[in-house]
N, C-alpha and C. Protein backbone atom coordinates (compact mmCIF):
# COMPACT_ATOMS: atom_id res chain seq x y z
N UNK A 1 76.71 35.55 1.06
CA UNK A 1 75.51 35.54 1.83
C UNK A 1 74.65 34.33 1.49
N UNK A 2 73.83 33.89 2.46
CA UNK A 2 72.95 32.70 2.35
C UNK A 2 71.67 33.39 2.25
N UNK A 3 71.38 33.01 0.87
CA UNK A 3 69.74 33.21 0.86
C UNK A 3 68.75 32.34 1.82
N UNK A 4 67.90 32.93 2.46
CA UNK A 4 66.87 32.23 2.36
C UNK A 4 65.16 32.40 2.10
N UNK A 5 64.91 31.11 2.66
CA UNK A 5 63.43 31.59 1.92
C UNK A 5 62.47 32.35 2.48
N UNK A 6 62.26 33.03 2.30
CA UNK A 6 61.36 33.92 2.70
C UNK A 6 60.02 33.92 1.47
N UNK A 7 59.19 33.63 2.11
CA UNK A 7 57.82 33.93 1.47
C UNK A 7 57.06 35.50 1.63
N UNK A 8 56.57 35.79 0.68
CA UNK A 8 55.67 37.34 0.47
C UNK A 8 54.91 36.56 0.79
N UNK A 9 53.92 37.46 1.96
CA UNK A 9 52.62 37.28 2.19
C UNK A 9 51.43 37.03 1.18
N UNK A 10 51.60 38.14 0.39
CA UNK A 10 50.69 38.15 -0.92
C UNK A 10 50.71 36.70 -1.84
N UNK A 11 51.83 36.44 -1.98
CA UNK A 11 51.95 34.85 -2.89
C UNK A 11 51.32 34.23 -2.17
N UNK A 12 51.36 34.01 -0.87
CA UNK A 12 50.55 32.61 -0.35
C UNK A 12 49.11 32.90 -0.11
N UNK A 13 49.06 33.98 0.15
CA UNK A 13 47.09 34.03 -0.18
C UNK A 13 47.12 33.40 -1.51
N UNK A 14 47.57 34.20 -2.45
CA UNK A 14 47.04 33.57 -3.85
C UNK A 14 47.00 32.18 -3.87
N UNK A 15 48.79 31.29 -3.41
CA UNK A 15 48.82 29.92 -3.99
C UNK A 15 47.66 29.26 -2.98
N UNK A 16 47.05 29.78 -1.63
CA UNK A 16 46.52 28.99 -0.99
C UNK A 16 44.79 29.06 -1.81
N UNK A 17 44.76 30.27 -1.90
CA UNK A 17 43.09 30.33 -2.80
C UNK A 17 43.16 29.43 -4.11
N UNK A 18 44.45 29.54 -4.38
CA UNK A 18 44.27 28.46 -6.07
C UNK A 18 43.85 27.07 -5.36
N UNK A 19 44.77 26.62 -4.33
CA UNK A 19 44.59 25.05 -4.02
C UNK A 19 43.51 25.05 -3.83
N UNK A 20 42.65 26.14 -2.61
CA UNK A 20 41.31 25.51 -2.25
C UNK A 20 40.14 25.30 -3.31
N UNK A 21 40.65 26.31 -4.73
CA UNK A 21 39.78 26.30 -5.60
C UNK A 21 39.91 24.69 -6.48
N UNK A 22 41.04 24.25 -6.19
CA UNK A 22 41.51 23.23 -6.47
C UNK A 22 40.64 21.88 -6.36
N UNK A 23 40.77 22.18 -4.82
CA UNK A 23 40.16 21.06 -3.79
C UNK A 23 38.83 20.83 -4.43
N UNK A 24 37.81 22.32 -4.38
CA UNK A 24 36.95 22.28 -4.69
C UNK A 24 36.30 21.60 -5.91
N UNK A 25 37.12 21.92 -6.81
CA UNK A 25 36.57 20.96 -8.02
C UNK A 25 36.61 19.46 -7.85
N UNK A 26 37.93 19.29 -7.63
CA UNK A 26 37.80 17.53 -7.17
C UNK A 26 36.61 17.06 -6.21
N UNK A 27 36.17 18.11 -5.21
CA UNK A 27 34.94 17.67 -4.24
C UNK A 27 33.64 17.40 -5.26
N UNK A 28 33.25 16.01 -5.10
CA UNK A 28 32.00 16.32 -5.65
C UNK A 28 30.82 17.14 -5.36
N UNK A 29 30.12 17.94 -6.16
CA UNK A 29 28.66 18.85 -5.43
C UNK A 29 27.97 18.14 -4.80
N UNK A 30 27.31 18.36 -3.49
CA UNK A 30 26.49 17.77 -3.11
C UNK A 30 24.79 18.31 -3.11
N UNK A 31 24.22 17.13 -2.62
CA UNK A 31 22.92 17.76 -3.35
C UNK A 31 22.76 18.36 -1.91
N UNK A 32 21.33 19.33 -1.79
CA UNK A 32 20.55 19.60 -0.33
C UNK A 32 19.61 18.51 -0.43
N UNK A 33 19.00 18.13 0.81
CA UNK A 33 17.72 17.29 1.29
C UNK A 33 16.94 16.37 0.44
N UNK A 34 16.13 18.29 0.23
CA UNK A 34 14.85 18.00 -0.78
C UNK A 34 15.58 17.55 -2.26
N UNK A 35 16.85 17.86 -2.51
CA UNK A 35 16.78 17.48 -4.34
C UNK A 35 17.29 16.08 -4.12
N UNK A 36 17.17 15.09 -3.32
CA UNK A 36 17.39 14.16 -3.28
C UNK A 36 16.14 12.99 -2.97
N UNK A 37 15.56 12.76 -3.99
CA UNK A 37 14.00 11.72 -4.09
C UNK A 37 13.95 10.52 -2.79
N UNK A 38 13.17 10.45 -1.88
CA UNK A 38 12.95 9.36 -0.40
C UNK A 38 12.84 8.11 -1.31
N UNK A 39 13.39 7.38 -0.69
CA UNK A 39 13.36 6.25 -0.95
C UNK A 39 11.58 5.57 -0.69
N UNK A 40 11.73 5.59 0.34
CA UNK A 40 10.05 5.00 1.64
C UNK A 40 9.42 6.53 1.50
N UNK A 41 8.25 6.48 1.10
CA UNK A 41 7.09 7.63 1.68
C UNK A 41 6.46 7.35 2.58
N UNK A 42 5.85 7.25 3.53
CA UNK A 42 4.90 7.28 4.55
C UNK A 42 3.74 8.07 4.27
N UNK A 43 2.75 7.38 3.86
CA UNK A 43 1.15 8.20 3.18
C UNK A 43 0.29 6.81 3.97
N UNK A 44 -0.82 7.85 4.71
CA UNK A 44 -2.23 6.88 5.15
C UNK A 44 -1.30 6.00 5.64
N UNK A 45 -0.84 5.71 6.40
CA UNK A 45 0.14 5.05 7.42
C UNK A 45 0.63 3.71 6.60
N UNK A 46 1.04 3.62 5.22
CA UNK A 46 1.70 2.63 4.61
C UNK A 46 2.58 3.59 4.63
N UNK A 47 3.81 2.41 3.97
CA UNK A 47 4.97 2.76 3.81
C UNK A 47 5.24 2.08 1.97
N UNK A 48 5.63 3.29 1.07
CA UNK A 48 5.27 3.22 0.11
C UNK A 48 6.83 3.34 -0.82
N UNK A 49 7.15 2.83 -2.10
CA UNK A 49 7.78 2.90 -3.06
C UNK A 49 8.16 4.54 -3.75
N UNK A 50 9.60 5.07 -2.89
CA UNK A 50 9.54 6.57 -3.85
C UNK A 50 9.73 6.49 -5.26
N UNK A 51 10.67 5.55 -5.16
CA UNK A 51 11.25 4.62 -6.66
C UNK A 51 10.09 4.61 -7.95
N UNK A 52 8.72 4.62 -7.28
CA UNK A 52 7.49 3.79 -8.45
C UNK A 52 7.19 5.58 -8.73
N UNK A 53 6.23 4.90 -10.04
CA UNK A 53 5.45 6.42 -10.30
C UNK A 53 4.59 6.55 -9.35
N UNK A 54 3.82 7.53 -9.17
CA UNK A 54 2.38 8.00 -8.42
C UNK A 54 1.71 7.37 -8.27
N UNK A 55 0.96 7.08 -9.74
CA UNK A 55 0.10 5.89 -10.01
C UNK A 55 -0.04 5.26 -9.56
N UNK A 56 1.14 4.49 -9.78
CA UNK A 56 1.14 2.74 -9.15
C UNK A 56 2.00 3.03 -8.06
N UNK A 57 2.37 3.73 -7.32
CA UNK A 57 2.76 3.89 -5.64
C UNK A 57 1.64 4.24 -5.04
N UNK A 58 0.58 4.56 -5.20
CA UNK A 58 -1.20 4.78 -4.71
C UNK A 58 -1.48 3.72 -4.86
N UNK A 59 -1.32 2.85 -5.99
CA UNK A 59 -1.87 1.44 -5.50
C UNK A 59 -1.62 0.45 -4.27
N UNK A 60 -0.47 0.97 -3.62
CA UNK A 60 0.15 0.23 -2.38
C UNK A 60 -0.89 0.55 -1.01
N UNK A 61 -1.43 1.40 -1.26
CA UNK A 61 -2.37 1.89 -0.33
C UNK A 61 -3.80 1.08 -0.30
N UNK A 62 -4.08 0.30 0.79
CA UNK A 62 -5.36 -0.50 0.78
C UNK A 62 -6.45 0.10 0.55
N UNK A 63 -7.15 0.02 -0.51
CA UNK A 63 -8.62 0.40 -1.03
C UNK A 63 -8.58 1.34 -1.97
N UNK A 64 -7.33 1.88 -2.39
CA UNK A 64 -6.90 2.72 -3.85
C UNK A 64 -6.94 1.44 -5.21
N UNK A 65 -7.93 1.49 -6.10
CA UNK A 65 -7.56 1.18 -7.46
C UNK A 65 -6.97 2.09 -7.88
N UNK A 66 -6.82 1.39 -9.49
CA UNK A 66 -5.82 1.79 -10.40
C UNK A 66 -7.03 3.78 -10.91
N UNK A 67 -8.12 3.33 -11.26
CA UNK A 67 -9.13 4.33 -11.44
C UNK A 67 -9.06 5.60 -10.14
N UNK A 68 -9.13 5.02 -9.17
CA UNK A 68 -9.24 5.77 -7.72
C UNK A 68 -7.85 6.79 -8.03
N UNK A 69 -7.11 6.26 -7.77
CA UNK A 69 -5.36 6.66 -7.94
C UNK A 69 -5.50 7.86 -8.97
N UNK A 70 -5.75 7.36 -10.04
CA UNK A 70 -5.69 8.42 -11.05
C UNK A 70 -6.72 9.23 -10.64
N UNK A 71 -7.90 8.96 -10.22
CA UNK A 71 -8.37 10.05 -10.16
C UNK A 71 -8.10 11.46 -9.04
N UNK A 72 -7.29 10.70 -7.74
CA UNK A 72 -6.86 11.32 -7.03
C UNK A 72 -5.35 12.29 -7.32
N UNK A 73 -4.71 11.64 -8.32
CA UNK A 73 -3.66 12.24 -8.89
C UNK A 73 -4.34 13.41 -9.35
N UNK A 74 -5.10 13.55 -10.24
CA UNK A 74 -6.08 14.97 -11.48
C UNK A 74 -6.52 15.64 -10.24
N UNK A 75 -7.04 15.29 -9.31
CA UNK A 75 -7.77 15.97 -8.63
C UNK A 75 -6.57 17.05 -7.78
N UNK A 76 -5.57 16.44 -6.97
CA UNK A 76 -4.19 17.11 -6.63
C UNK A 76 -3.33 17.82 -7.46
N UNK A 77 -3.53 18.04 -8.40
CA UNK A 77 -2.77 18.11 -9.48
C UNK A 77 -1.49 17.97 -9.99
N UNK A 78 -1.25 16.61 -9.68
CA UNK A 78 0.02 15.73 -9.84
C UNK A 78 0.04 15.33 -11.20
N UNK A 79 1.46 15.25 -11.59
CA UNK A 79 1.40 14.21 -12.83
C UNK A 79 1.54 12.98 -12.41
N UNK A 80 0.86 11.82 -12.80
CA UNK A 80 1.02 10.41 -12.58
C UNK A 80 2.36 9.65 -13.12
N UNK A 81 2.96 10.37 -13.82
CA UNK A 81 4.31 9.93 -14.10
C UNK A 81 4.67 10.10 -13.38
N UNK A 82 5.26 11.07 -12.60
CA UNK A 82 6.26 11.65 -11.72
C UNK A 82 6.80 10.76 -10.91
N UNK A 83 7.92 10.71 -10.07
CA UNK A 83 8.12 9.70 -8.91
C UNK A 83 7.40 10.09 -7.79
N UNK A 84 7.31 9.24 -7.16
CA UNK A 84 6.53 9.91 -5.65
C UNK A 84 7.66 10.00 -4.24
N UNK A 85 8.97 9.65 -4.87
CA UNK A 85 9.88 10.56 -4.14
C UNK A 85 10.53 11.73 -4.14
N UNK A 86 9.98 12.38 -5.44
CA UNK A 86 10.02 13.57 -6.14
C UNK A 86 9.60 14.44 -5.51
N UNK A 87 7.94 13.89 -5.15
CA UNK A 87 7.39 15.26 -4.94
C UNK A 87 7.40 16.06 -3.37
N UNK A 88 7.10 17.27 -3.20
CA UNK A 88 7.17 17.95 -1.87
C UNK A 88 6.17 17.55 -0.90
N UNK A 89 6.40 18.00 0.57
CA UNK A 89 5.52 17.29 1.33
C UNK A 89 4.01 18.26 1.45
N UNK A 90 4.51 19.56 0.33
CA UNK A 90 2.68 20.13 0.48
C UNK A 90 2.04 19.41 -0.57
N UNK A 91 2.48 18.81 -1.23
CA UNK A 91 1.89 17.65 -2.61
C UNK A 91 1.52 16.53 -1.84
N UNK A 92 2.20 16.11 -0.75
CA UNK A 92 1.80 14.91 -0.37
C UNK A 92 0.97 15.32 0.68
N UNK A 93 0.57 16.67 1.41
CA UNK A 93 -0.58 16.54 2.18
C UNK A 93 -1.52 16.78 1.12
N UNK A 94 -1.67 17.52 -0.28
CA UNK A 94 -2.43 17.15 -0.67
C UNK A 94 -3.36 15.91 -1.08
N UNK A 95 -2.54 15.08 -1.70
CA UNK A 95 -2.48 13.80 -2.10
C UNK A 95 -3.41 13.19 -0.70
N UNK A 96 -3.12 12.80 -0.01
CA UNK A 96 -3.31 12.83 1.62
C UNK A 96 -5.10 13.23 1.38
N UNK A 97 -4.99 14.04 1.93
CA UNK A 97 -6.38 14.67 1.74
C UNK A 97 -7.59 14.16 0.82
N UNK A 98 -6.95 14.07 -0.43
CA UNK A 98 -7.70 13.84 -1.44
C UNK A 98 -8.41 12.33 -1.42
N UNK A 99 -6.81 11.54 -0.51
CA UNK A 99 -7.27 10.25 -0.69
C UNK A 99 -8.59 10.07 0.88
N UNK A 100 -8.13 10.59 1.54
CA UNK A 100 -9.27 10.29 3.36
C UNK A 100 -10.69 10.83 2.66
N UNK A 101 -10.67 11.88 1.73
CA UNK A 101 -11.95 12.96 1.21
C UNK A 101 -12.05 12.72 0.12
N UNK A 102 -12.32 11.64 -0.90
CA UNK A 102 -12.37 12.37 -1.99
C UNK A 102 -14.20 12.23 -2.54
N UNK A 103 -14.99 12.42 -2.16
CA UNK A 103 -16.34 12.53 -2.47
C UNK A 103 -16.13 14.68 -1.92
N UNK A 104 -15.41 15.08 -1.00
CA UNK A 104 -15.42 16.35 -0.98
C UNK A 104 -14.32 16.92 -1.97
N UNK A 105 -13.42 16.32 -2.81
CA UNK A 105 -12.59 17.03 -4.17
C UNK A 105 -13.20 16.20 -5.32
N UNK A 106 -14.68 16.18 -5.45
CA UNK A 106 -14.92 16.12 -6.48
C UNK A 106 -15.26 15.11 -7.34
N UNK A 107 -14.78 13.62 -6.69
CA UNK A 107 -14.54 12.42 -7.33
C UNK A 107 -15.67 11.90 -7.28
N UNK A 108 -16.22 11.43 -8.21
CA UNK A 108 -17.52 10.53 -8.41
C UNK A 108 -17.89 9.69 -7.50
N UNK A 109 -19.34 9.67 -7.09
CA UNK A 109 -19.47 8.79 -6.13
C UNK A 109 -19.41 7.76 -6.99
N UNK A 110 -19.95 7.19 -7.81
CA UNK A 110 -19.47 5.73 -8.29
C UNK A 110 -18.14 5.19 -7.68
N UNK A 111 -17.03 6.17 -8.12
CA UNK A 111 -15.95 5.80 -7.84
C UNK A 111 -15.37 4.99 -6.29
N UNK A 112 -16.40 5.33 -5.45
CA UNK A 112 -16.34 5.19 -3.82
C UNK A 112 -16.54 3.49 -4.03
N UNK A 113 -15.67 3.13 -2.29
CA UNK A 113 -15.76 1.61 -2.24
C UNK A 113 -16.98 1.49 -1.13
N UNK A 114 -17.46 2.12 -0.71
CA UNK A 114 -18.42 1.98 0.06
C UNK A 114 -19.54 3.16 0.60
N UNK A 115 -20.35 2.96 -0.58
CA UNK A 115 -21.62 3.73 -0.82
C UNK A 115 -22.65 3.36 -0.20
N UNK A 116 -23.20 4.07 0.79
CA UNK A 116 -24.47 4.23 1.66
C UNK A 116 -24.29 3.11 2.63
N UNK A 117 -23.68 3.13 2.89
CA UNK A 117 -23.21 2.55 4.44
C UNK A 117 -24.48 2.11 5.00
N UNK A 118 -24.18 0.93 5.83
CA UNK A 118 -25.16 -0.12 6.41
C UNK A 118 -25.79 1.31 8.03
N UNK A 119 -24.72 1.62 8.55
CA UNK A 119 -25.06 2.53 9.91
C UNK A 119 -25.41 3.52 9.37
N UNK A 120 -24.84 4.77 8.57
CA UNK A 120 -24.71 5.81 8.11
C UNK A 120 -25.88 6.39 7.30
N UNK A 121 -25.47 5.46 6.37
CA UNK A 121 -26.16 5.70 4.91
C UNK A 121 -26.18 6.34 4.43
N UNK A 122 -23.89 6.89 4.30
CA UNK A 122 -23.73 8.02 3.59
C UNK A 122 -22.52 7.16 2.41
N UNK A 123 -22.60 8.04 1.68
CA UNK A 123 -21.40 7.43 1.13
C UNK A 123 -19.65 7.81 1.00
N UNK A 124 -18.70 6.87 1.18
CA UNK A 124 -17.83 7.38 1.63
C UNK A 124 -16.67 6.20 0.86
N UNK A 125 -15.64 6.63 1.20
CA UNK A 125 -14.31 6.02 0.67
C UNK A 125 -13.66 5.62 1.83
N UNK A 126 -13.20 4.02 1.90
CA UNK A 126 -12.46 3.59 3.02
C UNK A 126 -10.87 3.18 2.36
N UNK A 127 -9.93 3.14 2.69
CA UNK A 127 -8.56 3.21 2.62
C UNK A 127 -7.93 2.70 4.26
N UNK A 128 -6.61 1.94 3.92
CA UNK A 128 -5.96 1.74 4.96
C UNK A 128 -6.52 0.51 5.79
N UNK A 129 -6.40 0.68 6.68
CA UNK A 129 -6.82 -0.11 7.70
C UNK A 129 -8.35 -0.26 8.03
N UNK A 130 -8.79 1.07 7.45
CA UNK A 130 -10.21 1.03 7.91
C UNK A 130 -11.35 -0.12 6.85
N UNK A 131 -10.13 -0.34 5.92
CA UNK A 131 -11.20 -1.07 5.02
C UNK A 131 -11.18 -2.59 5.39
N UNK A 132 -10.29 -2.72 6.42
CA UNK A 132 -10.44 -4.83 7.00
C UNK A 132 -11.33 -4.26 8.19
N UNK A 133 -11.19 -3.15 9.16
CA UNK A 133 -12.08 -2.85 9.78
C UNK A 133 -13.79 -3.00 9.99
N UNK A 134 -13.93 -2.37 9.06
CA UNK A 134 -15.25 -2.31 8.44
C UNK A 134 -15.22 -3.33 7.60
N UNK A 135 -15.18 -4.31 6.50
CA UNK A 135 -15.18 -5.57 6.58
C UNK A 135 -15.31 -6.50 8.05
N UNK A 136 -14.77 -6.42 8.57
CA UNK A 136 -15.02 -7.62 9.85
C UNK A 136 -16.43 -7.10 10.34
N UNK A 137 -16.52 -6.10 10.81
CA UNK A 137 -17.48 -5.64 11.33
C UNK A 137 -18.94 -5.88 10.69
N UNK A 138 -18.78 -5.69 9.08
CA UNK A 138 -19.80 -6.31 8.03
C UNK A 138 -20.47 -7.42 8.43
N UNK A 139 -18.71 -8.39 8.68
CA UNK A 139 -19.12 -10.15 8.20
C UNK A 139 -19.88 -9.93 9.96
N UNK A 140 -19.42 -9.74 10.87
CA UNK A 140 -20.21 -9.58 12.51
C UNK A 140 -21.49 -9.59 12.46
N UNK A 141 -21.86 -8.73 11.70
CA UNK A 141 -23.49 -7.79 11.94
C UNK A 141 -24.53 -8.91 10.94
N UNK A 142 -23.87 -8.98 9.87
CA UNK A 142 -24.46 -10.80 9.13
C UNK A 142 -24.97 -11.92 10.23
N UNK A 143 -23.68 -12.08 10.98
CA UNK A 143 -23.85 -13.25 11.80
C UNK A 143 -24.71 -12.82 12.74
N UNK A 144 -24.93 -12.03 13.32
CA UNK A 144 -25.47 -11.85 14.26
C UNK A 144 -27.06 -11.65 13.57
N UNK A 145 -27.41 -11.16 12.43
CA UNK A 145 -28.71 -11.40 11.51
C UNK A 145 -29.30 -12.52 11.92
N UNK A 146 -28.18 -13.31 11.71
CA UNK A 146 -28.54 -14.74 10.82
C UNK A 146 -28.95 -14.73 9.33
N UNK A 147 -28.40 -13.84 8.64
CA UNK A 147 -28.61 -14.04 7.67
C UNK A 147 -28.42 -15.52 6.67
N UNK A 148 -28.67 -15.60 5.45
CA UNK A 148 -27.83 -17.06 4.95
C UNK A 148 -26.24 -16.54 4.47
N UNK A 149 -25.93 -15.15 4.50
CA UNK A 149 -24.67 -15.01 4.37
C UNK A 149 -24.11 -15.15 5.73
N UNK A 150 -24.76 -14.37 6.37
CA UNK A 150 -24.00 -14.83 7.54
C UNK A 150 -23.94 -16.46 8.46
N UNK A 151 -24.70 -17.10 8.51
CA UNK A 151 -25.07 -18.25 8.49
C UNK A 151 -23.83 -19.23 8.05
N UNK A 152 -23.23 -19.24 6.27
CA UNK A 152 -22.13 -19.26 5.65
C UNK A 152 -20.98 -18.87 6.39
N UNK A 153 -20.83 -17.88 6.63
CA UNK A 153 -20.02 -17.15 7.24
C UNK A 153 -19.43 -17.75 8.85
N UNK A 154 -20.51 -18.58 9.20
CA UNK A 154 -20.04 -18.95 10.42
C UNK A 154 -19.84 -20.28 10.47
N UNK A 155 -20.62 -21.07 9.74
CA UNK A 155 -19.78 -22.24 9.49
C UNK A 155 -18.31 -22.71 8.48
N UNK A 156 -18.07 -21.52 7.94
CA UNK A 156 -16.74 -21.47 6.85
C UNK A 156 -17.00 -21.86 5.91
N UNK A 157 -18.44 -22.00 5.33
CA UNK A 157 -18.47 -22.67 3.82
C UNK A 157 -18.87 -21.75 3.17
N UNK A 158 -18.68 -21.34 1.76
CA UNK A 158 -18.43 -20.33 0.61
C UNK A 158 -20.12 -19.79 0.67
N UNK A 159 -19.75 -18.64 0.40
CA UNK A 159 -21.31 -17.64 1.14
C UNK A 159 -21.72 -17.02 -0.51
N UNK A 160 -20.73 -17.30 -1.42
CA UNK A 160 -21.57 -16.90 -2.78
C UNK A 160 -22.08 -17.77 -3.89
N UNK A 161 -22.51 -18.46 -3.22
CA UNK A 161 -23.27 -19.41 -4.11
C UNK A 161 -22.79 -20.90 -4.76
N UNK A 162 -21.08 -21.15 -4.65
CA UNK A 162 -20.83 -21.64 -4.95
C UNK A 162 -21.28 -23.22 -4.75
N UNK A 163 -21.12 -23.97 -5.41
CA UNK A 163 -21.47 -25.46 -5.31
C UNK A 163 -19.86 -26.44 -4.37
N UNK A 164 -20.74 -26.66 -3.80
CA UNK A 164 -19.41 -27.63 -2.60
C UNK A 164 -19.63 -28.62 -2.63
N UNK A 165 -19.87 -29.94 -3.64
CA UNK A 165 -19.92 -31.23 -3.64
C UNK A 165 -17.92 -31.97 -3.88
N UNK A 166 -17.09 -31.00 -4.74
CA UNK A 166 -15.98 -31.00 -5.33
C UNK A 166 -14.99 -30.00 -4.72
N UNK A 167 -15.94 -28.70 -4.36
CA UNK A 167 -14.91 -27.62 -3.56
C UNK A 167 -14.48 -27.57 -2.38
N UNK A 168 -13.94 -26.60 -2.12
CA UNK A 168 -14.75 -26.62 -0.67
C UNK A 168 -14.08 -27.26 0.58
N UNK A 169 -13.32 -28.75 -0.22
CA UNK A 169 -13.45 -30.11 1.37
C UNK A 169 -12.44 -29.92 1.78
N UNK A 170 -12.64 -29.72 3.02
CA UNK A 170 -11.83 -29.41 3.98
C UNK A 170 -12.41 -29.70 5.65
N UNK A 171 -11.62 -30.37 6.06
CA UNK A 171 -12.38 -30.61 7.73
C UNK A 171 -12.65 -31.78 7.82
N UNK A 172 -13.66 -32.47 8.74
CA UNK A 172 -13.80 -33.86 8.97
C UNK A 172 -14.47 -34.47 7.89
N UNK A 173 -15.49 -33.73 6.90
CA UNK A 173 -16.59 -33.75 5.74
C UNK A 173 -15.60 -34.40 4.83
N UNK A 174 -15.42 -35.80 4.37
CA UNK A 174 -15.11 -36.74 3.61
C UNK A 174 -15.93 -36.55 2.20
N UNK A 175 -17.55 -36.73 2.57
CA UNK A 175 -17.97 -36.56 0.91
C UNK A 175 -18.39 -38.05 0.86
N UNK A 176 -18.74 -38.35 -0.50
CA UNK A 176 -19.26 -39.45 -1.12
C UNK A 176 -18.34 -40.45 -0.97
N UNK A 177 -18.02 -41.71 -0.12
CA UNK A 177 -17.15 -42.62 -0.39
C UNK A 177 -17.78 -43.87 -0.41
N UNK A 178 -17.34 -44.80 -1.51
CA UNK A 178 -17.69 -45.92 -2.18
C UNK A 178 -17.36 -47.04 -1.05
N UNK A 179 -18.85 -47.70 -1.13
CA UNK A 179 -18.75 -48.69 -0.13
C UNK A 179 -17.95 -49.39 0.22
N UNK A 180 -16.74 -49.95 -1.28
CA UNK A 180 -15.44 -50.49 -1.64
C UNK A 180 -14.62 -50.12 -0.64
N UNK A 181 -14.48 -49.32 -0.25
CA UNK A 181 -13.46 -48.17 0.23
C UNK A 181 -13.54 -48.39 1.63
N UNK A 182 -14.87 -48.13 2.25
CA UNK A 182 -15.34 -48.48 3.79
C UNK A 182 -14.90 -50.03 4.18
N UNK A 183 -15.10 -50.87 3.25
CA UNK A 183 -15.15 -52.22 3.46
C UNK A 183 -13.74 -52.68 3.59
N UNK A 184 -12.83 -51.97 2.95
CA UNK A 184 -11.31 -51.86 2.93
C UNK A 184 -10.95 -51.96 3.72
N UNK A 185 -11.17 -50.12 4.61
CA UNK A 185 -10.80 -49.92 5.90
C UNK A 185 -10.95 -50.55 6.82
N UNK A 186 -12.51 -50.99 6.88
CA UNK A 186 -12.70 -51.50 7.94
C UNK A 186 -11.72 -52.93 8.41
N UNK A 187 -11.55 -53.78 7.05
CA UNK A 187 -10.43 -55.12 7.24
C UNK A 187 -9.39 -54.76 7.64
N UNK A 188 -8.46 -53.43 7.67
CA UNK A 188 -7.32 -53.10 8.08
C UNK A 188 -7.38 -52.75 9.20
N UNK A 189 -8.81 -52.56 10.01
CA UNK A 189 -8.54 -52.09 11.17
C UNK A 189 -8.75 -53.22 12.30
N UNK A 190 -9.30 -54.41 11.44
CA UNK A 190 -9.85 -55.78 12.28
C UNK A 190 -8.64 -56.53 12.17
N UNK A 191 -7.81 -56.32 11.12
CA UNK A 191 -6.28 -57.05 11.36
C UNK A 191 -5.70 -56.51 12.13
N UNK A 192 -5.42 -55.44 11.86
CA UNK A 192 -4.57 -54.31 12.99
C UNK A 192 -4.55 -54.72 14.89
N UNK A 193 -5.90 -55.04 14.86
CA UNK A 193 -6.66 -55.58 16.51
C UNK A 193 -6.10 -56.85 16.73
């Protein structure tokens, strides 16, 4: 008689569950989503370093110091070490918050970049975009004074005091030139003719 092969059902469940258990180990684990740190955050409409700590990834944000930052970290209750691709996105609406508000979580008004406002005359924290905003609008309302800053301001020459005999030159404004010099030119331009 010729054997043949015949397989039991039962053996090949088993040998097939060993392989897949097999497979499985060779597969590397993969992570889910969240346990995997963002590269780019998106906070106050920059686009920010997940890579950096807290700290100094708040500094990427226009009108956050190094002081501001930290203080907005304590106030959220973040660690400033941490990565800021680490953390979850209810940390980062906090964070968020803290930074548009922070005279309402607590933070010193000292700490604010713009206290008692020229229209307002409240004090408040500008960030982002709003802080070239309100700058332009500043240097505007000068000029339109006439103040001597603004005044400065509209002819392009340095509005804090500085001395412009040495600084400064730039434009058609030559400065002090030695009669030597005029008398020069002028022969090169009567040959030239």
């Amino acid at each position: 008689m010729v054997e043949r092969n015949v397989k039991d059902p039962d053996k090949e469940k088993e040998e097939s569950g060993e392989e897949k258990e097999k497979q499985k180990k060779k597969e590397k684990p993969k992570l889910d989503q969240r346990e995997q740190p963002r590269v780019v955050i998106r906070l106050m409409n920059t686009d920010l370093d997940g890579d950096k700590k807290v700290l100094y990834a708040l500094r990427g944000v226009k009108g956050l110091s190094y002081s501001v930052a930290k203080a907005v970290c304590n106030v959220a209750g973040v660690n400033p070490d941490d990565k800021l691709g680490s953390l979850g996105e209810d940390i980062l609406k906090k964070l968020e918050s803290a930074i548009k508000d922070p005279a309402g979580h607590e933070i010193p008004v000292w700490m604010l970049n713009r206290r008692k406002d020229m229209e307002t005359g409240k004090d408040m924290h500008l960030s982002g975009t709003d802080v070239k905003v309100a700058e332009k609008f500043d240097i505007k309302a000068m000029v339109d004074k006439k103040s001597y800053k603004g005044v400065r301001h509209m002819l392009g020459l340095p509005v804090r005091g500085q001395r412009t005999r040495s600084s400064f030159r730039k434009g058609k404004t030559v400065g002090v030139v030695r009669k030597k010099m005029l008398a020069a030119t002028a022969q090169k331009k009567e040959k030239e003719k």
